[in-house]
N, C-alpha and C. Protein backbone atom coordinates (compact mmCIF):
# COMPACT_ATOMS: atom_id res chain seq x y z
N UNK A 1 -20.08 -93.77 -8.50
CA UNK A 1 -18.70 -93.69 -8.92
C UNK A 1 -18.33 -92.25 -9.25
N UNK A 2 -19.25 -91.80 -9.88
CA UNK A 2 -18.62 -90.18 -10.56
C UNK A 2 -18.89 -88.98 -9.15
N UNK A 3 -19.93 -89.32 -8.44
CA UNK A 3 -19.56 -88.67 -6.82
C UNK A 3 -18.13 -89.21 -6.19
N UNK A 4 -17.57 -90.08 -6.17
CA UNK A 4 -16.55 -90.19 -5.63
C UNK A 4 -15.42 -89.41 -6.29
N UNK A 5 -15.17 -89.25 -7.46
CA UNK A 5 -14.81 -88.51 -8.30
C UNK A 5 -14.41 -87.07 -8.17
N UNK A 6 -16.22 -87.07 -7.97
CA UNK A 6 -16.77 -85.34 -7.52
C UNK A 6 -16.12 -84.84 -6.25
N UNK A 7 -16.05 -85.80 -5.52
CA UNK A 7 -15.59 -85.72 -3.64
C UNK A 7 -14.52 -85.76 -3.82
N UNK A 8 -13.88 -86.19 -4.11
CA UNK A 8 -12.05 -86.27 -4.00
C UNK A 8 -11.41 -84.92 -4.63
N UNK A 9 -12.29 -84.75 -6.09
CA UNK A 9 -11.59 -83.58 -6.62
C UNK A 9 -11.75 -82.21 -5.80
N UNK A 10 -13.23 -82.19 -5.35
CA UNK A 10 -13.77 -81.31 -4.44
C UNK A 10 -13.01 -80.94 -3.05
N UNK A 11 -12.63 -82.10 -2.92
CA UNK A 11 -11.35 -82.21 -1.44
C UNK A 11 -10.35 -81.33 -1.57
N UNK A 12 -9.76 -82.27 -2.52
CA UNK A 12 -8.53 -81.65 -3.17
C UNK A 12 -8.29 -79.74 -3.87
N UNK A 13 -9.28 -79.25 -4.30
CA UNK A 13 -9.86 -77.64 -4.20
C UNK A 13 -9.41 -77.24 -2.98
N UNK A 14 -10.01 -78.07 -2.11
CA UNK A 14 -10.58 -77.40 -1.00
C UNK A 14 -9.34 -77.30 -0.33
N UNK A 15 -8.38 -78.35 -0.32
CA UNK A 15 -6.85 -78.37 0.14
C UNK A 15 -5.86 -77.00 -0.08
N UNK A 16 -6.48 -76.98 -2.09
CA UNK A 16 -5.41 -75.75 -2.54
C UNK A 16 -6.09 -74.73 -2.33
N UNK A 17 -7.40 -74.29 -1.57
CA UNK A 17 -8.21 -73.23 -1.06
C UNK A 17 -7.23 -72.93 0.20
N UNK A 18 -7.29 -73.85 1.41
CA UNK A 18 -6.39 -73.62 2.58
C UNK A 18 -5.05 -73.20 2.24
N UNK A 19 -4.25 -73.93 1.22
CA UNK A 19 -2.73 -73.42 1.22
C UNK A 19 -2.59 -72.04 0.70
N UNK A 20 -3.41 -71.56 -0.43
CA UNK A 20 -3.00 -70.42 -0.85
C UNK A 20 -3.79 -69.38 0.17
N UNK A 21 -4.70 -69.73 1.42
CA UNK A 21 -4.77 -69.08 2.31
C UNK A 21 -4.14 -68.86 2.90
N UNK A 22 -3.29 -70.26 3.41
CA UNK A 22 -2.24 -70.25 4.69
C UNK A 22 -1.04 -69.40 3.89
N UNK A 23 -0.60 -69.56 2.26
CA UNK A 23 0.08 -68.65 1.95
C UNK A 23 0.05 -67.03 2.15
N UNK A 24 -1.26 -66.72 1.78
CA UNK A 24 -1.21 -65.10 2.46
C UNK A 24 -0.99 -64.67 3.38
N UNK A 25 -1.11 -65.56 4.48
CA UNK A 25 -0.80 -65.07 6.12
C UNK A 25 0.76 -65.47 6.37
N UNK A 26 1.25 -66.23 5.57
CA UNK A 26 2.45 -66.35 5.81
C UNK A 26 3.56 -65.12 5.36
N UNK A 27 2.88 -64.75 4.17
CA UNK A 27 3.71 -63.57 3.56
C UNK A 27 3.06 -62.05 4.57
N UNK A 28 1.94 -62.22 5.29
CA UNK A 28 1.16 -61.19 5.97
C UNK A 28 2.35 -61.04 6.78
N UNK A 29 2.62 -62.00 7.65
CA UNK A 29 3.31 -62.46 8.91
C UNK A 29 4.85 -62.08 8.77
N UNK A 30 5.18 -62.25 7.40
CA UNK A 30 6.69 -62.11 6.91
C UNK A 30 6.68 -60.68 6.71
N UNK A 31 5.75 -59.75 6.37
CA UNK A 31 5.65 -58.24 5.49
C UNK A 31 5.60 -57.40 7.50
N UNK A 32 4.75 -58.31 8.18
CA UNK A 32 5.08 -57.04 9.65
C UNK A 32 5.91 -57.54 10.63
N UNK A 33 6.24 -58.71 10.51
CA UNK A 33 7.63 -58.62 11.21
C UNK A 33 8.69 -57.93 10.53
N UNK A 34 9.02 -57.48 9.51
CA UNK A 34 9.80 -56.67 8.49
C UNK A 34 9.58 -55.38 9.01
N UNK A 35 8.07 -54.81 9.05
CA UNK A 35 7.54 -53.49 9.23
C UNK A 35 8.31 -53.49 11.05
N UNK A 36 7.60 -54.08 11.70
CA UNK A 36 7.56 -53.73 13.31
C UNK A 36 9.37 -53.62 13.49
N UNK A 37 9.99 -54.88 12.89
CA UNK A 37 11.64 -54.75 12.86
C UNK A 37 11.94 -53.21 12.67
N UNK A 38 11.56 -52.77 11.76
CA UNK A 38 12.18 -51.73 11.00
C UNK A 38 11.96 -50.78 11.91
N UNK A 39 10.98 -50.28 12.26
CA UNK A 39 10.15 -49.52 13.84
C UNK A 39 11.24 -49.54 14.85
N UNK A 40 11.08 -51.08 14.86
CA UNK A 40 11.73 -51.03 16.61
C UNK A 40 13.38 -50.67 16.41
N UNK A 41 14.09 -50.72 14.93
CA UNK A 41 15.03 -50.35 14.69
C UNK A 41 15.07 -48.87 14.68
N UNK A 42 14.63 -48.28 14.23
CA UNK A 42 14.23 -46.91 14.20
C UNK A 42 14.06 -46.19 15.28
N UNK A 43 13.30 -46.87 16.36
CA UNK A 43 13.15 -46.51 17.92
C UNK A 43 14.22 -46.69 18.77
N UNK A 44 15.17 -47.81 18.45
CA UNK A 44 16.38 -47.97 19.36
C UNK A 44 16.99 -47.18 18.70
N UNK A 45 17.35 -46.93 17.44
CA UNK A 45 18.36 -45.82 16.97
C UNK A 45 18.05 -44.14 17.63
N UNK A 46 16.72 -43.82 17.98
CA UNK A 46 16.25 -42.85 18.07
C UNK A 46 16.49 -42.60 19.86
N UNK A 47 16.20 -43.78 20.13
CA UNK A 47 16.56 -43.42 21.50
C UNK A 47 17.89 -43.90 22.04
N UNK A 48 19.01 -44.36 21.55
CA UNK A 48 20.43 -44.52 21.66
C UNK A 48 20.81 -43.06 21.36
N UNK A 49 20.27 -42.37 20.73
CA UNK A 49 20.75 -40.81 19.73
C UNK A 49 20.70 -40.13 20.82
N UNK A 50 19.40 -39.79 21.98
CA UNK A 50 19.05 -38.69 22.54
C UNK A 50 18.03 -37.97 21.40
N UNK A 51 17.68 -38.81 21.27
CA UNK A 51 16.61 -37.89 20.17
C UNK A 51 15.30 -37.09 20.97
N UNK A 52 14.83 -35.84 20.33
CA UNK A 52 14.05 -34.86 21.14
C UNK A 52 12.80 -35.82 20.71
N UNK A 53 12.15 -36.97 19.93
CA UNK A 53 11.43 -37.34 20.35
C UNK A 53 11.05 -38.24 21.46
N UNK A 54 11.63 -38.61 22.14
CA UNK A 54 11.39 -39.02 23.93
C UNK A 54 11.33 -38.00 24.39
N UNK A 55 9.89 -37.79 25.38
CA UNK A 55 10.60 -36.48 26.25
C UNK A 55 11.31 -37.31 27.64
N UNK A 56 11.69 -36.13 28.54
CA UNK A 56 12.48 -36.27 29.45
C UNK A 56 11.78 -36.91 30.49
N UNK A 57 10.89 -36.52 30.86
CA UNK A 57 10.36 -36.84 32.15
C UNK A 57 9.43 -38.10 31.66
N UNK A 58 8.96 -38.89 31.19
CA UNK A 58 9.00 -40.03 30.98
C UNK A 58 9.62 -40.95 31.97
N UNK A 59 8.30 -42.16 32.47
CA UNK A 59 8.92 -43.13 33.52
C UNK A 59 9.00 -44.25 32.35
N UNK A 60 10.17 -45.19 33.12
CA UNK A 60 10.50 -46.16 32.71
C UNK A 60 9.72 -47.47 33.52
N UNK A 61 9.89 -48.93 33.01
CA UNK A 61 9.54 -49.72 33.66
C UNK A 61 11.04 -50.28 34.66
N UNK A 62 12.18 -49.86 33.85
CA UNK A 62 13.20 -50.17 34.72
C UNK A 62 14.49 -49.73 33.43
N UNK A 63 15.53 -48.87 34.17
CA UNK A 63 16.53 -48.26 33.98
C UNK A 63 16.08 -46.79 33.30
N UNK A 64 16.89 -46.86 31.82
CA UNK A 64 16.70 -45.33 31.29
C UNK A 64 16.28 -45.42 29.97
N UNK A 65 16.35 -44.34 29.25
CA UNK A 65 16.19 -44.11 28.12
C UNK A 65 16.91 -45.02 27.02
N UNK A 66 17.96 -44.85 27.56
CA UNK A 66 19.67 -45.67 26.90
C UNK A 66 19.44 -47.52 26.98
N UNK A 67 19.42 -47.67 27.98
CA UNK A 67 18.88 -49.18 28.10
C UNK A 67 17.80 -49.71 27.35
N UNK A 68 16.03 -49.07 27.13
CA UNK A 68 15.79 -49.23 26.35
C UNK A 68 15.58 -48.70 24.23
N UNK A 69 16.69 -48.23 24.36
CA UNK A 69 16.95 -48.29 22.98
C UNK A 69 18.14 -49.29 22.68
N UNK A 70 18.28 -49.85 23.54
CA UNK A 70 19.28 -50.86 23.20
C UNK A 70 18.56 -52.30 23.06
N UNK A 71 17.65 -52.22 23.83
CA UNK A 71 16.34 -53.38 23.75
C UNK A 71 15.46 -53.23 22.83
N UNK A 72 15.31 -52.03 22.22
CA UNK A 72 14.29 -51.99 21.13
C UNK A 72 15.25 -52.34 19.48
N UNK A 73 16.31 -52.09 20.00
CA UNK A 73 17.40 -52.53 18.55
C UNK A 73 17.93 -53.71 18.37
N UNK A 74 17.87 -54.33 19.53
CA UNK A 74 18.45 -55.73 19.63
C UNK A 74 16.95 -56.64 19.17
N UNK A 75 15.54 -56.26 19.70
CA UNK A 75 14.50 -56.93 19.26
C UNK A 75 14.01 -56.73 17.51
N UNK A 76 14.37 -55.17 16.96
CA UNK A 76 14.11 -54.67 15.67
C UNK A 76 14.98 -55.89 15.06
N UNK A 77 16.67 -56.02 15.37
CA UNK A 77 17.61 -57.13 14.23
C UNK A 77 16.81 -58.36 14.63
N UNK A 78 16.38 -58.70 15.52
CA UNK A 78 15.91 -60.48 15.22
C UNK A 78 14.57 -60.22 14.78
N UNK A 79 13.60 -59.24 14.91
CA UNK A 79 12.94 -58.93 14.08
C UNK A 79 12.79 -59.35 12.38
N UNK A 80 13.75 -58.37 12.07
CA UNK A 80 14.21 -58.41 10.62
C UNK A 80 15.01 -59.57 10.40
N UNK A 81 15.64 -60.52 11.18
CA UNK A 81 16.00 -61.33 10.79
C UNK A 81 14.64 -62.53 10.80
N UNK A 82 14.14 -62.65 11.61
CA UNK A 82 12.72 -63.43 11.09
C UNK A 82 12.45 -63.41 9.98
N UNK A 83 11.64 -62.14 9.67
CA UNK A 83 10.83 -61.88 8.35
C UNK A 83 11.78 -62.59 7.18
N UNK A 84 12.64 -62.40 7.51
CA UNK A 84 13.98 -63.14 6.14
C UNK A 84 14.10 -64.38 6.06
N UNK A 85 13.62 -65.06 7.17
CA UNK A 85 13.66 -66.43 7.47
C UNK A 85 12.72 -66.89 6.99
N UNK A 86 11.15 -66.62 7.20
CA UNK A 86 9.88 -66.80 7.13
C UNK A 86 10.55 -66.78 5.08
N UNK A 87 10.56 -65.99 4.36
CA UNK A 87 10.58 -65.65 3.35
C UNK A 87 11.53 -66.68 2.63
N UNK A 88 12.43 -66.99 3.33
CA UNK A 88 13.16 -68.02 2.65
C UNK A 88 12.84 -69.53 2.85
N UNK A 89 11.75 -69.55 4.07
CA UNK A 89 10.79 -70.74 3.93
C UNK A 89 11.20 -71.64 5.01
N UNK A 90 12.15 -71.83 6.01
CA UNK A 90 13.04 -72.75 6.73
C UNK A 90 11.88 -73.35 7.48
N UNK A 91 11.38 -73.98 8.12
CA UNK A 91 10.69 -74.71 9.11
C UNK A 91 11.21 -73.87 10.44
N UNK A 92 12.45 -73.63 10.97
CA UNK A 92 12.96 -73.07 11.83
C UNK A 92 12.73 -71.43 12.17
N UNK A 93 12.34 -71.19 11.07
CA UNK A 93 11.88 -69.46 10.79
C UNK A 93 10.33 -69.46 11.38
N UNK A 94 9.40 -70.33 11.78
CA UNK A 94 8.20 -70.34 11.73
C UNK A 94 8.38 -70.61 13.38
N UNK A 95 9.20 -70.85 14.32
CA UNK A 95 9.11 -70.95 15.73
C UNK A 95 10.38 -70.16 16.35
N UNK A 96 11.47 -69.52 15.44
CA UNK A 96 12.26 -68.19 15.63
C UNK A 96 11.16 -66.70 15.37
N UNK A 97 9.80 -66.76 14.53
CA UNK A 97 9.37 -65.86 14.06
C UNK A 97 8.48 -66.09 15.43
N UNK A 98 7.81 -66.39 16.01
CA UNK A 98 6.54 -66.81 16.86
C UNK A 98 7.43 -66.40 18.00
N UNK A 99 8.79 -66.83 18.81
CA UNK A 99 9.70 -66.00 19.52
C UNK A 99 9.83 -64.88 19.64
N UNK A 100 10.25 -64.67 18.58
CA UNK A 100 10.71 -62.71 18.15
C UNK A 100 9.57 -62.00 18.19
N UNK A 101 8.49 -62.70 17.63
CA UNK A 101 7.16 -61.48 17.87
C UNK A 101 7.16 -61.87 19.34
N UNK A 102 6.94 -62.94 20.47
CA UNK A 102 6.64 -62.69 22.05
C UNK A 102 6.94 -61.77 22.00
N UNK A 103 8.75 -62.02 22.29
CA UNK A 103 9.26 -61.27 22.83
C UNK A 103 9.36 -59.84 22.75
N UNK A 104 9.23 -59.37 21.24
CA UNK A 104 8.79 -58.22 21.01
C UNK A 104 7.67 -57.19 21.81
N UNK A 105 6.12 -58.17 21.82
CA UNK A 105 5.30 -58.02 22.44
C UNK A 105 5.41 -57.74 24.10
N UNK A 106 5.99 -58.63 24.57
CA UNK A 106 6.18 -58.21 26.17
C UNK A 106 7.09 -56.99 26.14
N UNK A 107 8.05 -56.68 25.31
CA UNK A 107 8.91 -55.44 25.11
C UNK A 107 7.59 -54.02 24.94
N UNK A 108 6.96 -54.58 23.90
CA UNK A 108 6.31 -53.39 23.48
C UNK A 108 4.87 -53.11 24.69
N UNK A 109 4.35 -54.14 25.44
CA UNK A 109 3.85 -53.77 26.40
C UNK A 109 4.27 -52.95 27.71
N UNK A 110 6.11 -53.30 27.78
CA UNK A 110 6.76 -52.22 28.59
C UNK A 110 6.91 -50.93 28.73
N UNK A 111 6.82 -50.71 27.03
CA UNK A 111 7.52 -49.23 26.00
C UNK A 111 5.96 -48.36 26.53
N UNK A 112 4.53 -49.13 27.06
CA UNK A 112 3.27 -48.80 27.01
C UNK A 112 3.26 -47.30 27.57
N UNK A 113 4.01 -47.23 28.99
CA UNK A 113 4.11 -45.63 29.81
C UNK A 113 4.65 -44.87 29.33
N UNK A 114 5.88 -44.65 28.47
CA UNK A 114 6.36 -43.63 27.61
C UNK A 114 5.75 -43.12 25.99
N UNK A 115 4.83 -44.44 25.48
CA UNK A 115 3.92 -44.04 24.36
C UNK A 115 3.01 -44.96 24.38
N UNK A 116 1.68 -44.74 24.69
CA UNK A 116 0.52 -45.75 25.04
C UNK A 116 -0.14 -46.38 23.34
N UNK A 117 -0.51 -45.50 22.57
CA UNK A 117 -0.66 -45.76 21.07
C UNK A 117 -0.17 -46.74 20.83
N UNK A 118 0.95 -46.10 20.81
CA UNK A 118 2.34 -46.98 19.50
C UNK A 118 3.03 -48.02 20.47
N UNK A 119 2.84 -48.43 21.61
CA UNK A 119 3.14 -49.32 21.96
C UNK A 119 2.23 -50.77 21.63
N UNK A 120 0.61 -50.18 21.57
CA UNK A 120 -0.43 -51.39 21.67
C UNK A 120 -0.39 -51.47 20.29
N UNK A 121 -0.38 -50.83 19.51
CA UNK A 121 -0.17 -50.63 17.46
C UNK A 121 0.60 -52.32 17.57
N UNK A 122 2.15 -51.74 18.05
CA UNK A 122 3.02 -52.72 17.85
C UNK A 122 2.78 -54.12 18.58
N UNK A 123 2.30 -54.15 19.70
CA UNK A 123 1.64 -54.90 20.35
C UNK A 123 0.48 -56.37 19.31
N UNK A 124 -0.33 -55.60 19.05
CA UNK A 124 -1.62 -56.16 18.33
C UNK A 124 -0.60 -56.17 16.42
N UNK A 125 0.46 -56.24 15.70
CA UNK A 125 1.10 -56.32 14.93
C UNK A 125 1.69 -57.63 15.21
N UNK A 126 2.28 -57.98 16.81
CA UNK A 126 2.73 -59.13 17.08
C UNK A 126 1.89 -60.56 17.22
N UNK A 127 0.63 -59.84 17.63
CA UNK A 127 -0.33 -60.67 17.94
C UNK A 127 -0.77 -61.47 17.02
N UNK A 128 -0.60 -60.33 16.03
CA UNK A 128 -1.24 -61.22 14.63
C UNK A 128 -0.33 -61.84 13.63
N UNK A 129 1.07 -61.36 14.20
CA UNK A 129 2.45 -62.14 13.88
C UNK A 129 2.15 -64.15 14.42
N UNK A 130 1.94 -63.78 15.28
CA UNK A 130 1.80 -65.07 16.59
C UNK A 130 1.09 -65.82 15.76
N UNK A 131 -0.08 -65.55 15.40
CA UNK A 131 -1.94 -66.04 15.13
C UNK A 131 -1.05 -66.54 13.91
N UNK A 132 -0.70 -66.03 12.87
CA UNK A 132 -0.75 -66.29 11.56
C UNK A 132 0.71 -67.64 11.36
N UNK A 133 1.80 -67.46 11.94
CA UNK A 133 2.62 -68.00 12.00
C UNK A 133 2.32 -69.56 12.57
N UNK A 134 1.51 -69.25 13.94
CA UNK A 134 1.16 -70.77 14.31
C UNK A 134 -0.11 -71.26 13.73
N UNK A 135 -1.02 -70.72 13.05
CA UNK A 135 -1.75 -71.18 12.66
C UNK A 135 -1.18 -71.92 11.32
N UNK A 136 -0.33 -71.11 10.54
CA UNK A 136 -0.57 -71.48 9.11
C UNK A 136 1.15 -71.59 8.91
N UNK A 137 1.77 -71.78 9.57
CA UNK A 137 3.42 -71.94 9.68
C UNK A 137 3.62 -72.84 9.42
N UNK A 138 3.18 -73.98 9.37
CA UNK A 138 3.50 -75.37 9.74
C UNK A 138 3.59 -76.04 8.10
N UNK A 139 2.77 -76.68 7.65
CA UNK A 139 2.85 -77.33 5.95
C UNK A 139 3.18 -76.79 4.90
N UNK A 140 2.29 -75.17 5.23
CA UNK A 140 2.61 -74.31 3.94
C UNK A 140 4.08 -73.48 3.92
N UNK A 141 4.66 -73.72 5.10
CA UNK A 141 6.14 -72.81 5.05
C UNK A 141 7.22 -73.97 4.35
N UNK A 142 6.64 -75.21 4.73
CA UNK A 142 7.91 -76.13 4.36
C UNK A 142 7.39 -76.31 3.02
N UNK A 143 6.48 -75.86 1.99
CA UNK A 143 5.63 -75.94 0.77
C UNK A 143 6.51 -74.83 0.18
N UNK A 144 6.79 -74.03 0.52
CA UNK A 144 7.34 -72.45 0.13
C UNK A 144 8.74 -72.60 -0.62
């Protein structure tokens, strides 16, 4: 009888062991979609500007400079609008957030020929956007 006791309570640990795990990755997940938003906001502003950090001769995967800073600003706002979502807990924020990082990701694998670094940085930021969101998105966001 007092093992059954032992087992259930032991379960039950072990339950609030997973959630306040799945909680850290949720706020992980919420803190760099915020970060990468803010980036890719920063990068479309920078390259809408003509800013001397692009250089010139730089290939594209398709159009110009101008086109993608308009794609890196349009992905930075749903970006940042994720992370806000995730944070305010919606169920709907946890498969808008898992979206916005793809899509981000196939963006930032494009951005790869004009900055190879800071494209895979942002890249592997999404990845672990992805990982953490579908792994641990699900019980503990609607818990939040």
């Amino acid at each position: 009888m007092a093992t059954q006791s032992y087992g259930a309570r032991a379960a039950a640990d072990a339950g609030d062991d997973a959630d306040v795990r799945g909680a850290g990755w949720l706020a992980f997940a919420g803190i760099l979609l915020g970060i990468a938003g803010t980036w890719s906001v920063i990068d479309g502003i920078l390259a809408l500007a003509n800013s001397k950090v692009y250089g010139v001769y730089h290939s594209y995967v398709f159009s110009d400079l101008r086109t993608w800073g308009w794609i890196a600003l349009f992905l930075g706002i749903a970006l940042l609008l994720a992370a806000f979502a995730i944070f305010a807990g919606s169920q709907f924020a946890r498969w808008f957030g898992i979206i916005a990082a793809s899509v981000n990701a196939i963006g930032q694998l494009a951005w790869i020929p004009v900055y190879p670094w800071w494209g895979l940085m942002l890249f592997a930021i999404d990845i672990a956007v992805i990982y953490g969101l579908a792994v641990y998105g699900g019980q503990n966001l609607r818990d939040a």
